[in-house]
N, C-alpha and C. Protein backbone atom coordinates (compact mmCIF):
# COMPACT_ATOMS: atom_id res chain seq x y z
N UNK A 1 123.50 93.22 75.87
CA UNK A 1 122.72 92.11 75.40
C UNK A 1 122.03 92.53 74.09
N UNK A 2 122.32 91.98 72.80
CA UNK A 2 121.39 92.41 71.62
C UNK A 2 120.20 91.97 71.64
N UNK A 3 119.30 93.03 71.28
CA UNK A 3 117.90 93.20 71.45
C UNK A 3 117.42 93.38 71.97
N UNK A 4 117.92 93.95 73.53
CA UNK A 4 117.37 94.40 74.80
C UNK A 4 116.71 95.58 74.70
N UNK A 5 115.33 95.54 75.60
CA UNK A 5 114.94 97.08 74.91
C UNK A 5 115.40 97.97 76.15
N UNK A 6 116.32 97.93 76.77
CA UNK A 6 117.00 98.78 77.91
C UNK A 6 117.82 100.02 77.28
N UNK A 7 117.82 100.85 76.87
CA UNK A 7 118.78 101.81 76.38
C UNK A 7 119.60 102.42 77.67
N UNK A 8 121.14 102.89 76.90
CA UNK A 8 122.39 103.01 77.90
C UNK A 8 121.59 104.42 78.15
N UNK A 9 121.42 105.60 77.87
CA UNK A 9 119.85 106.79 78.20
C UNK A 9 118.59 106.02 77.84
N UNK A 10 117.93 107.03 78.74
CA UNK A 10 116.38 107.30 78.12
C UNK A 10 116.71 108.60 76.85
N UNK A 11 115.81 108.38 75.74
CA UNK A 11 115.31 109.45 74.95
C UNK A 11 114.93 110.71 75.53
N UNK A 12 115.31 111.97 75.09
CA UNK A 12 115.43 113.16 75.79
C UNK A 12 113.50 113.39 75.43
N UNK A 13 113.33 113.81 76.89
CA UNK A 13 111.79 114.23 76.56
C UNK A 13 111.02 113.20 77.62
N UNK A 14 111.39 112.08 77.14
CA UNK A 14 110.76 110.93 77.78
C UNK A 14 110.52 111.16 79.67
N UNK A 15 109.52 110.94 80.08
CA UNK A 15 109.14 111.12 81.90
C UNK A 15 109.27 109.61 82.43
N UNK A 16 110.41 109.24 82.90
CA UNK A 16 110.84 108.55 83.65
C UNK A 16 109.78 108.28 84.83
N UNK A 17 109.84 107.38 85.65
CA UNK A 17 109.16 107.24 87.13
C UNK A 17 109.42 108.35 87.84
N UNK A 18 111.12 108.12 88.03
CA UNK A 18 111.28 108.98 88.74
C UNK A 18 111.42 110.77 89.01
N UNK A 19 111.10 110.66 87.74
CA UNK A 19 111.58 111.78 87.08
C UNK A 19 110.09 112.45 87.73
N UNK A 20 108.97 111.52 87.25
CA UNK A 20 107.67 111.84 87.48
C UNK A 20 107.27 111.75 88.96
N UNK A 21 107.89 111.32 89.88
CA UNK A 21 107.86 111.24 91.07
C UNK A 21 108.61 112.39 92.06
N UNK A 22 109.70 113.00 91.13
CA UNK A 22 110.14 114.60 91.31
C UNK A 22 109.52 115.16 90.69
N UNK A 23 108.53 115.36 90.82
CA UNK A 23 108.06 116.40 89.92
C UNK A 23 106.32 116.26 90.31
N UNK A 24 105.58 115.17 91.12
CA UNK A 24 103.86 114.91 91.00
C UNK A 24 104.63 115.42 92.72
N UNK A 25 105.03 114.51 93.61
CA UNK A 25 105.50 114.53 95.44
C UNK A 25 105.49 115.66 95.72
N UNK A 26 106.00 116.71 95.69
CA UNK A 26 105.76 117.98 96.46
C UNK A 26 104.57 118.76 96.22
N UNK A 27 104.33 118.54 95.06
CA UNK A 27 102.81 119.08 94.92
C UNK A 27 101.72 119.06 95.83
N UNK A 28 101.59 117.38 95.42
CA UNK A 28 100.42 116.43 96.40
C UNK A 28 100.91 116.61 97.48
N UNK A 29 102.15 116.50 98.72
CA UNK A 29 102.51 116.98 99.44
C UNK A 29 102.06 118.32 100.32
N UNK A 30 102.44 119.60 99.14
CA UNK A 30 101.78 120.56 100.06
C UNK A 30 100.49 120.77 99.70
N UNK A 31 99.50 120.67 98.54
CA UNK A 31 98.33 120.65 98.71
C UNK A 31 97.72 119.55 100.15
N UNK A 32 98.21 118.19 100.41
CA UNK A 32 97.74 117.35 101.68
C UNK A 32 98.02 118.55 102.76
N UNK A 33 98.85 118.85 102.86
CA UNK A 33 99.46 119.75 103.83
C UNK A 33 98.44 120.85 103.99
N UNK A 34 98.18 121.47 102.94
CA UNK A 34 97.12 122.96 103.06
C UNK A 34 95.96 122.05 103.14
N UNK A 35 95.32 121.15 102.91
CA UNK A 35 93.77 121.32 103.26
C UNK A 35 93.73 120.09 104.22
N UNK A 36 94.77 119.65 105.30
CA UNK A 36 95.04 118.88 106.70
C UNK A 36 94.83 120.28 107.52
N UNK A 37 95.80 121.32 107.24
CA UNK A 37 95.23 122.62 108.08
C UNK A 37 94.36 123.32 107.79
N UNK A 38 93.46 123.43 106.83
CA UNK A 38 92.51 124.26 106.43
C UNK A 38 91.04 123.00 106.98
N UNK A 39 91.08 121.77 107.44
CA UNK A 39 90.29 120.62 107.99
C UNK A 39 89.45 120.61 106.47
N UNK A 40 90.03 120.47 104.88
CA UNK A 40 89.65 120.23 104.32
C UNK A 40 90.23 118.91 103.27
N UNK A 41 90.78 118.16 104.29
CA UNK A 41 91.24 116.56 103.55
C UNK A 41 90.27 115.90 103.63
N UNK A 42 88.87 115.76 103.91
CA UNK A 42 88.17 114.82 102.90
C UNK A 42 87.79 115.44 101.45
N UNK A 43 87.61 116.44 101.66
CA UNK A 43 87.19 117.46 100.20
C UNK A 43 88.29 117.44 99.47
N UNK A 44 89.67 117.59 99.65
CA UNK A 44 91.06 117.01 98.71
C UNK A 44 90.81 115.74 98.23
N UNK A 45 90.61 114.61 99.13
CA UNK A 45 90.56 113.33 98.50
C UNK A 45 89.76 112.77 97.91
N UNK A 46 88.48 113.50 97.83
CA UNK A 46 87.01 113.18 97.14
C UNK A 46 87.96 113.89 95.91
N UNK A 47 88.31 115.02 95.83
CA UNK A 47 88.56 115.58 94.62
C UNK A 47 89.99 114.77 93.65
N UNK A 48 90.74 114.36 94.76
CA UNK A 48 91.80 113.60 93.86
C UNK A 48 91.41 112.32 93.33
N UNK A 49 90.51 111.89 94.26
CA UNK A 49 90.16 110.49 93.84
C UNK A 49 89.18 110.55 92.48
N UNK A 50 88.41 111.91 92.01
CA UNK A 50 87.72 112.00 91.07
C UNK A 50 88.57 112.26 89.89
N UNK A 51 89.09 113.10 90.23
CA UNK A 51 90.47 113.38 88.79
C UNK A 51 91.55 112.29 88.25
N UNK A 52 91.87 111.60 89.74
CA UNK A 52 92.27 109.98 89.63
C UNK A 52 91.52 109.00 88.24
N UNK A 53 90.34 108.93 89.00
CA UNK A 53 89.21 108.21 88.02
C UNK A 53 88.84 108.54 86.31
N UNK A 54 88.82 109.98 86.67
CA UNK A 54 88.42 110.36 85.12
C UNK A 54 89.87 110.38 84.34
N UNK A 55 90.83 110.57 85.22
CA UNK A 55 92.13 110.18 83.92
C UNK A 55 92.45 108.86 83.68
N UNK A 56 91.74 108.10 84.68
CA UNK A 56 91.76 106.55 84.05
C UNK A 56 90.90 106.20 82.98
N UNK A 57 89.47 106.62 82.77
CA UNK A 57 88.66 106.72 82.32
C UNK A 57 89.23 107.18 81.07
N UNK A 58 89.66 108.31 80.81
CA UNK A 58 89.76 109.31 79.23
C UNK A 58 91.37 108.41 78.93
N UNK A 59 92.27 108.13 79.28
CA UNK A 59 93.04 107.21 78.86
C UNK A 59 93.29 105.63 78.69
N UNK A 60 92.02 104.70 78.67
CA UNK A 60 91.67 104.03 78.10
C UNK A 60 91.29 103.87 76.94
């Protein structure tokens, strides 16, 4: 279709969803994992939810 902004690739470099979704999931994964057994998942989620916030915050 001309003028579609869909390219047949993405631009090399560029972070896809999914790309970013291989790559954020196992992280957050085993950190949930280590502080569910360490009985420190409210102190994880106070802390993600703050780093959450302030990168919404500084990228506005």
């Amino acid at each position: 279709m001309p003028g579609s902004p869909y390219l047949k690739e993405p631009p090399p470099g560029l972070i896809t969803w999914p790309k970013l979704l291989l790559l954020v999931t196992p992280a957050l994964l085993t950190f949930s994992a280590v502080a569910l057994w360490q009985n420190l998942l409210k102190e994880w989620l106070a802390l993600l939810t703050i780093v959450l916030l302030l990168t919404f915050l500084l990228r506005r």
